[in-house]
PDB file of N, CA and C in Angstrom:
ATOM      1  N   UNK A   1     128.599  66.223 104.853  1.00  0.00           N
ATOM      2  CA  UNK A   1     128.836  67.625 104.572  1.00  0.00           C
ATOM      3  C   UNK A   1     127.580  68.294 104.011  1.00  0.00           C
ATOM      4  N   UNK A   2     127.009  67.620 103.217  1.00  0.00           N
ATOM      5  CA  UNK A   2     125.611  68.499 102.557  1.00  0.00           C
ATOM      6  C   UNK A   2     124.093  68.125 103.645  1.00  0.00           C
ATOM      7  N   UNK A   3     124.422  67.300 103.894  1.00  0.00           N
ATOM      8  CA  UNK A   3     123.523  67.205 105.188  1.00  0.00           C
ATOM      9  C   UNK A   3     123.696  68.313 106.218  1.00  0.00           C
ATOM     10  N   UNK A   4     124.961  68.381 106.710  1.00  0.00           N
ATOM     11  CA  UNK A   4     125.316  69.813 107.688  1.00  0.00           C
ATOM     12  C   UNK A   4     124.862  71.237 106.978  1.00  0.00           C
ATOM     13  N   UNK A   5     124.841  71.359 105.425  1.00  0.00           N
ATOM     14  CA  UNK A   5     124.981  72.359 105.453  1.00  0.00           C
ATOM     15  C   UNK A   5     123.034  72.601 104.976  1.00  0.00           C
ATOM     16  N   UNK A   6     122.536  71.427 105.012  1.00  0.00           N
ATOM     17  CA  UNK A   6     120.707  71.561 104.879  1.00  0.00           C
ATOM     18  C   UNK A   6     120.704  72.133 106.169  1.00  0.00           C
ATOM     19  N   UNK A   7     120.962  71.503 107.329  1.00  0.00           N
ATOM     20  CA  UNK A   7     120.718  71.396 108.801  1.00  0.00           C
ATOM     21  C   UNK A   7     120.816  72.649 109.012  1.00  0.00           C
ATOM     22  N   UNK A   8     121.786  73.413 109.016  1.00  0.00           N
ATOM     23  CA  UNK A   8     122.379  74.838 108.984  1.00  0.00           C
ATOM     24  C   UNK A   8     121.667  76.117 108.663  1.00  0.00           C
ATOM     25  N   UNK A   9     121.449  75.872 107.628  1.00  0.00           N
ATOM     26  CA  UNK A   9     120.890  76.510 106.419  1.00  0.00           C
ATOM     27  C   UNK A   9     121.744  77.558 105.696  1.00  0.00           C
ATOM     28  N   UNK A  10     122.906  76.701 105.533  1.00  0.00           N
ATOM     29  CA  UNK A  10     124.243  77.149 105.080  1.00  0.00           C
ATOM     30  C   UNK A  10     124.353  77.980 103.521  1.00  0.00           C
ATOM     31  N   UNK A  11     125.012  78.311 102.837  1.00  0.00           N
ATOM     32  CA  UNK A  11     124.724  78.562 101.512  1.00  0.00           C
ATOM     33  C   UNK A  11     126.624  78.393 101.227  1.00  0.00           C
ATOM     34  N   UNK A  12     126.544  77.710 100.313  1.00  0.00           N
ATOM     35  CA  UNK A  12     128.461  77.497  99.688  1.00  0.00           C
ATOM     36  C   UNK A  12     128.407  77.477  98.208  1.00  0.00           C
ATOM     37  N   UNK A  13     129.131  78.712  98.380  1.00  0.00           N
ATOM     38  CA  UNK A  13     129.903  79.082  96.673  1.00  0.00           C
ATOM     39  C   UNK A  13     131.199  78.111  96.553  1.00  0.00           C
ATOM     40  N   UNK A  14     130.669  77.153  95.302  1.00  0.00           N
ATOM     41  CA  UNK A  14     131.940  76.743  95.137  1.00  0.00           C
ATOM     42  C   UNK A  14     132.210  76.835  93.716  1.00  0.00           C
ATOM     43  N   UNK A  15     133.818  77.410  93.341  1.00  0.00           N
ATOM     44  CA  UNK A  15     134.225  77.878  92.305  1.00  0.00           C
ATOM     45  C   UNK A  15     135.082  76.140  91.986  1.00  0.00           C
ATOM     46  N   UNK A  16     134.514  75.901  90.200  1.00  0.00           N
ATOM     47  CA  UNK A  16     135.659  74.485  90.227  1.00  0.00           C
ATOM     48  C   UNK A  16     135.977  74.783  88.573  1.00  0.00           C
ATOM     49  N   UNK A  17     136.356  73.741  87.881  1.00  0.00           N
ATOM     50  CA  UNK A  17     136.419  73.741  86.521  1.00  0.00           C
ATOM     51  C   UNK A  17     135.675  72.572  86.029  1.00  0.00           C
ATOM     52  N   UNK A  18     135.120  71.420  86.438  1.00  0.00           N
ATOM     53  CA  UNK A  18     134.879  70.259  86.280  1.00  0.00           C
ATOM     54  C   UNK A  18     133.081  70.214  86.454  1.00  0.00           C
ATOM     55  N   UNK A  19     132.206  69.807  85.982  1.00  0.00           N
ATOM     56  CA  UNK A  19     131.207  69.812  85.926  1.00  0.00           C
ATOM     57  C   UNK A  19     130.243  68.701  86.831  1.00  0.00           C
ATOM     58  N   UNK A  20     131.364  67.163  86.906  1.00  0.00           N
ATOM     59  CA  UNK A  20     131.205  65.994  87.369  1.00  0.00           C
ATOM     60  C   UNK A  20     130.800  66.461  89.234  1.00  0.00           C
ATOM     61  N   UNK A  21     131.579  67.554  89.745  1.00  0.00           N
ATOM     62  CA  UNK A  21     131.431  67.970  90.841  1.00  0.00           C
ATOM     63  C   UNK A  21     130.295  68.911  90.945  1.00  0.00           C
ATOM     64  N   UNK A  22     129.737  69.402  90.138  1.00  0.00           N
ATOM     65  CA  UNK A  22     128.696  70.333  90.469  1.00  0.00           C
ATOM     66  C   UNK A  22     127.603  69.441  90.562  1.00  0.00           C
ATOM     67  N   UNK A  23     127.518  68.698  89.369  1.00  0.00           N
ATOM     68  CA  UNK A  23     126.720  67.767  89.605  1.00  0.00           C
ATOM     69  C   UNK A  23     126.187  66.951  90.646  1.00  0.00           C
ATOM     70  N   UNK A  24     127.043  66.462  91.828  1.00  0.00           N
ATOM     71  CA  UNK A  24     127.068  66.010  92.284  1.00  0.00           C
ATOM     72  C   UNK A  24     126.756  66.705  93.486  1.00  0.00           C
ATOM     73  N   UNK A  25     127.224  67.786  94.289  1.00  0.00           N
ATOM     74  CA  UNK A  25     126.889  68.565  94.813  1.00  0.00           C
ATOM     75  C   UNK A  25     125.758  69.820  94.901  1.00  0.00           C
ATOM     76  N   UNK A  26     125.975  70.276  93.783  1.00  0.00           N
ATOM     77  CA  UNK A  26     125.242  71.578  93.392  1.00  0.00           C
ATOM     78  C   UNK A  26     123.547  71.824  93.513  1.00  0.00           C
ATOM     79  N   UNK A  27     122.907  72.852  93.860  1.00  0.00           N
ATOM     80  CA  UNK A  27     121.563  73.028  93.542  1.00  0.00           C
ATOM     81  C   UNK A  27     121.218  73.777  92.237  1.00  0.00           C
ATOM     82  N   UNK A  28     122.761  74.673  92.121  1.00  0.00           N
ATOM     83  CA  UNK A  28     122.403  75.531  90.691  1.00  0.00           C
ATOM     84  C   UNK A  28     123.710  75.536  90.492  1.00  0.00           C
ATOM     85  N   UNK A  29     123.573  76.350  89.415  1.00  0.00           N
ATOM     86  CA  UNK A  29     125.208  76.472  89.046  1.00  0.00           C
ATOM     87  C   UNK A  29     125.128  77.418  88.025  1.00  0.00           C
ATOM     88  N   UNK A  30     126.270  77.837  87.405  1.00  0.00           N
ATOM     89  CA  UNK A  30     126.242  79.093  86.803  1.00  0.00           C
ATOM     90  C   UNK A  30     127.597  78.405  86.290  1.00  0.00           C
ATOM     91  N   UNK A  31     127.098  78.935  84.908  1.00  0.00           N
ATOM     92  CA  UNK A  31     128.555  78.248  83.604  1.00  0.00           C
ATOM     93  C   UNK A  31     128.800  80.437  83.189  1.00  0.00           C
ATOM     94  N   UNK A  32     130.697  80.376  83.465  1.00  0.00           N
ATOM     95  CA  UNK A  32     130.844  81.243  82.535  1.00  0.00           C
ATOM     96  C   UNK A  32     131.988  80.797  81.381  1.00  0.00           C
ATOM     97  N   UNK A  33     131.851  81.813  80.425  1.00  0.00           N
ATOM     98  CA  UNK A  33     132.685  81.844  79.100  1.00  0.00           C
ATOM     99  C   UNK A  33     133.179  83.205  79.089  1.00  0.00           C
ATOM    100  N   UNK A  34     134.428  83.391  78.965  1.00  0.00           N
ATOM    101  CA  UNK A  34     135.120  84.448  78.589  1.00  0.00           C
ATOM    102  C   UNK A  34     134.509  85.564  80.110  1.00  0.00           C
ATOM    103  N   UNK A  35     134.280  85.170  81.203  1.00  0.00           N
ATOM    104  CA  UNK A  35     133.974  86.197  82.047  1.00  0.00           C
ATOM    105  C   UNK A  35     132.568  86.521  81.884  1.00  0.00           C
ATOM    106  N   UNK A  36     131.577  86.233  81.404  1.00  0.00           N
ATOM    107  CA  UNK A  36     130.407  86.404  81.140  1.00  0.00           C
ATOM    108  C   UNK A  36     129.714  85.139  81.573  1.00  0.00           C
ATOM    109  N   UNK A  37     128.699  84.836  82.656  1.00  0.00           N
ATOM    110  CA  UNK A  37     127.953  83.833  82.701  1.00  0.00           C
ATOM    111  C   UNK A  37     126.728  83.354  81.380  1.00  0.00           C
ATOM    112  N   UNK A  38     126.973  82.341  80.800  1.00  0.00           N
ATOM    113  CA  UNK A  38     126.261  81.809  79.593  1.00  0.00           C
ATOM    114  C   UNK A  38     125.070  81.134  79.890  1.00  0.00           C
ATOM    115  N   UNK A  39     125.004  80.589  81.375  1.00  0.00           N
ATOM    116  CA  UNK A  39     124.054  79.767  81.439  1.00  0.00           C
ATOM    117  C   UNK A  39     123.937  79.773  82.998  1.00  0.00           C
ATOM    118  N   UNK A  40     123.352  79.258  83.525  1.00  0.00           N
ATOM    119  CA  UNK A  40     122.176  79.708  85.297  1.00  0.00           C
ATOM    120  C   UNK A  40     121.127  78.816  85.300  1.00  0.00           C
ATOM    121  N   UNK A  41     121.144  78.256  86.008  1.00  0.00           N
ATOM    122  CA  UNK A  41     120.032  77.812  86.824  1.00  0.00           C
ATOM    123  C   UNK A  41     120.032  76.493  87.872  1.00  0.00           C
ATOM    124  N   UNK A  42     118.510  75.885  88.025  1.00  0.00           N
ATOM    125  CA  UNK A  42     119.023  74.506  88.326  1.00  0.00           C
ATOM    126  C   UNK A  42     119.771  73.505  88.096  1.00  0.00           C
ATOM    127  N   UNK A  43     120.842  72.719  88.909  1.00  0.00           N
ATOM    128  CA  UNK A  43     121.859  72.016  88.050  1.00  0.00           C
ATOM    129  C   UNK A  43     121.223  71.131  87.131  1.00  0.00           C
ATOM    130  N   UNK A  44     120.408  70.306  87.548  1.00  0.00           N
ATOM    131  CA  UNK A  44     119.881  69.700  86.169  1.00  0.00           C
ATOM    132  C   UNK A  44     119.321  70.592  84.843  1.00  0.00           C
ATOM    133  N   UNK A  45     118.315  71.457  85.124  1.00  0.00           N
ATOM    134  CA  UNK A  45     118.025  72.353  84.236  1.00  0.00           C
ATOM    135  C   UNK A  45     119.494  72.685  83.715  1.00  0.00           C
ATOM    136  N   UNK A  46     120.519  73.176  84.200  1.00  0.00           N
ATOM    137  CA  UNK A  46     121.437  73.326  82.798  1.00  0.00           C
ATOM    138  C   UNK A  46     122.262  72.485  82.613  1.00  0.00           C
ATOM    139  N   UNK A  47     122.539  71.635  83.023  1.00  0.00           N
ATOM    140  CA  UNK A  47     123.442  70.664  82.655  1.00  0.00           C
ATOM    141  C   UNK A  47     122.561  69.577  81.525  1.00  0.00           C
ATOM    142  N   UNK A  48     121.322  68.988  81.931  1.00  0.00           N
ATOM    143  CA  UNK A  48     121.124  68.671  80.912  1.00  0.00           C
ATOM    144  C   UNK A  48     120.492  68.798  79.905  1.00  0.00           C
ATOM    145  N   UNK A  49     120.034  70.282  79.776  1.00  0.00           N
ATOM    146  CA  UNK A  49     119.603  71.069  78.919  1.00  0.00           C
ATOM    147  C   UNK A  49     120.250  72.503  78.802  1.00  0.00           C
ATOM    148  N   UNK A  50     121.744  72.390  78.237  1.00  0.00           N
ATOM    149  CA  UNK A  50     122.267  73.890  78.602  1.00  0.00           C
ATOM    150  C   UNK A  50     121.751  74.862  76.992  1.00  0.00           C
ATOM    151  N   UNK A  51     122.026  75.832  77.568  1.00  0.00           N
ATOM    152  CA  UNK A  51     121.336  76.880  76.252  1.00  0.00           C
ATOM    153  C   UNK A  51     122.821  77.349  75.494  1.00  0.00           C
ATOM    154  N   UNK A  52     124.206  77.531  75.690  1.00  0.00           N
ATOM    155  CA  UNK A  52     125.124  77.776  75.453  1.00  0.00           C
ATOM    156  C   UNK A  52     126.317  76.659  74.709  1.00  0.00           C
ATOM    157  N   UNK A  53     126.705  76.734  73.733  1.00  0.00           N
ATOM    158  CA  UNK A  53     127.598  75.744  73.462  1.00  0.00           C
ATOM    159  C   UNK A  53     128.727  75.367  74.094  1.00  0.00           C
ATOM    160  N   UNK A  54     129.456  76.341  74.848  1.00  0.00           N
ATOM    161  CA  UNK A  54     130.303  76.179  75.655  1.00  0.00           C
ATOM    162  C   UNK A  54     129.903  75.602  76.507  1.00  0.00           C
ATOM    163  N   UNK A  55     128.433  75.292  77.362  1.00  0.00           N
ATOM    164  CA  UNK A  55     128.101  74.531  78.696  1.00  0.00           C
ATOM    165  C   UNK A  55     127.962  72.969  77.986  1.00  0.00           C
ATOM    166  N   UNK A  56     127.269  72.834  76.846  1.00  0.00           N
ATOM    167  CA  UNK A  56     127.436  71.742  75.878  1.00  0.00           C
ATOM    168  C   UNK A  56     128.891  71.060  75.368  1.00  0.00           C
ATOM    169  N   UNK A  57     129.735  72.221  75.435  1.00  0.00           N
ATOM    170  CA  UNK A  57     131.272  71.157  75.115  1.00  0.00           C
ATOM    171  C   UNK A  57     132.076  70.796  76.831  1.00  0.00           C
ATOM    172  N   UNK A  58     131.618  71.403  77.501  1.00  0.00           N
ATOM    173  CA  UNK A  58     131.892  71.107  78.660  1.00  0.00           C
ATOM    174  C   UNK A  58     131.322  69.864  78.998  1.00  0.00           C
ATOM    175  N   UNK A  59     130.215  69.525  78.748  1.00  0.00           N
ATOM    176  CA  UNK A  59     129.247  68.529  79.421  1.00  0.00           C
ATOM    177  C   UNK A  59     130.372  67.351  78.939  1.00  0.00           C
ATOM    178  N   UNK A  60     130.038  67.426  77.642  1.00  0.00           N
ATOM    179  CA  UNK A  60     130.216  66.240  76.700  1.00  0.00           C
ATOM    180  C   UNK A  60     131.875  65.802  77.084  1.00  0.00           C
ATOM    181  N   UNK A  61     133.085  66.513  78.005  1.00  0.00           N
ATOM    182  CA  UNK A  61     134.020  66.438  78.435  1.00  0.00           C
ATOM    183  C   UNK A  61     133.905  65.485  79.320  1.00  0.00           C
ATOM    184  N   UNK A  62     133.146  65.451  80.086  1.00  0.00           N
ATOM    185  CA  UNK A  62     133.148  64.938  81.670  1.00  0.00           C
ATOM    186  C   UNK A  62     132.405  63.233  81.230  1.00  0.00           C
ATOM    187  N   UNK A  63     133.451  62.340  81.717  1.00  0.00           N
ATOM    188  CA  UNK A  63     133.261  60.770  81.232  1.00  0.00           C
ATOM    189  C   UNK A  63     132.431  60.327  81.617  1.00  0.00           C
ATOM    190  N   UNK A  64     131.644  60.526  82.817  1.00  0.00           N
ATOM    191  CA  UNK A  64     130.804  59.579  83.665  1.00  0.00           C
ATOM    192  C   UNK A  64     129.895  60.550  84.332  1.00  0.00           C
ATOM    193  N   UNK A  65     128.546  61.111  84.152  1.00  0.00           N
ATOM    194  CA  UNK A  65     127.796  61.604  84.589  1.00  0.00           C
ATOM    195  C   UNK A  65     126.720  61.219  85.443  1.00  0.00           C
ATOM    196  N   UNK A  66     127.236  60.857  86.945  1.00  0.00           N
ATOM    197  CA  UNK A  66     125.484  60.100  87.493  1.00  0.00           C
ATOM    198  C   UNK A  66     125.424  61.274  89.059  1.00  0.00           C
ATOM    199  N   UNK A  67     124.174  61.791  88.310  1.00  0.00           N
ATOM    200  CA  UNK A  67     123.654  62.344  89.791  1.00  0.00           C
ATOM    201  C   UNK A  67     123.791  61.490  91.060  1.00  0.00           C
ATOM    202  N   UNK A  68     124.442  61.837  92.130  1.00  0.00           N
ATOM    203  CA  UNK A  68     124.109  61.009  93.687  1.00  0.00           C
ATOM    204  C   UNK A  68     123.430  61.707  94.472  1.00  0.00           C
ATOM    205  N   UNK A  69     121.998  60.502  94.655  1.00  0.00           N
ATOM    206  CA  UNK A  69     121.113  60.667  94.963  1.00  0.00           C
ATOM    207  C   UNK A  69     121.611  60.971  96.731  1.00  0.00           C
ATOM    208  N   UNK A  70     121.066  62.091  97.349  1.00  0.00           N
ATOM    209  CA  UNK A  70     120.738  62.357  98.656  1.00  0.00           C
ATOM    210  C   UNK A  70     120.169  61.509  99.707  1.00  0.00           C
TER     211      UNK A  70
END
C-alpha cells in the first residue's frame, strides 16, 4: 500500500486516535487538542520530540513504539 502510493504520487489524509499507526505509516502528522493543532511536523520530529504535553501524554500511552522500516 505505501509503495503504491510512492509510485503514484498519491497523498492520504488519515484521521486515527492512536499514534502507534501514524508512526508507522505517516510522513508528518499533526496532533490536535481541543480542536486546535498543538503540534506538526515530521513524524519523528514530533513524536519524538513533541513540543505540547498533550502529544507527550499521548506518546507515553501507546505500549510498543518501533518505526517499520520501508
Amino acid at each position: 500500500m505505501l509503495g503504491f502510493r510512492v509510485q503514484r504520487g498519491l497523498l492520504t489524509l488519515v484521521i486515527n486516535h492512536g499514534l502507534g499507526l501514524a508512526w508507522n505509516i505517516a510522513d508528518r502528522v499533526a496532533v490536535m487538542y481541543r480542536g486546535e493543532i498543538v503540534d506538526l511536523g515530521a513524524v519523528e520530529e514530533v513524536l519524538l520530540d513533541p513540543r505540547h504535553d498533550y502529544t507527550r501524554t499521548l506518546f507515553v500511552a501507546v505500549p510498543s513504539v518501533e518505526r517499520r522500516v520501508a
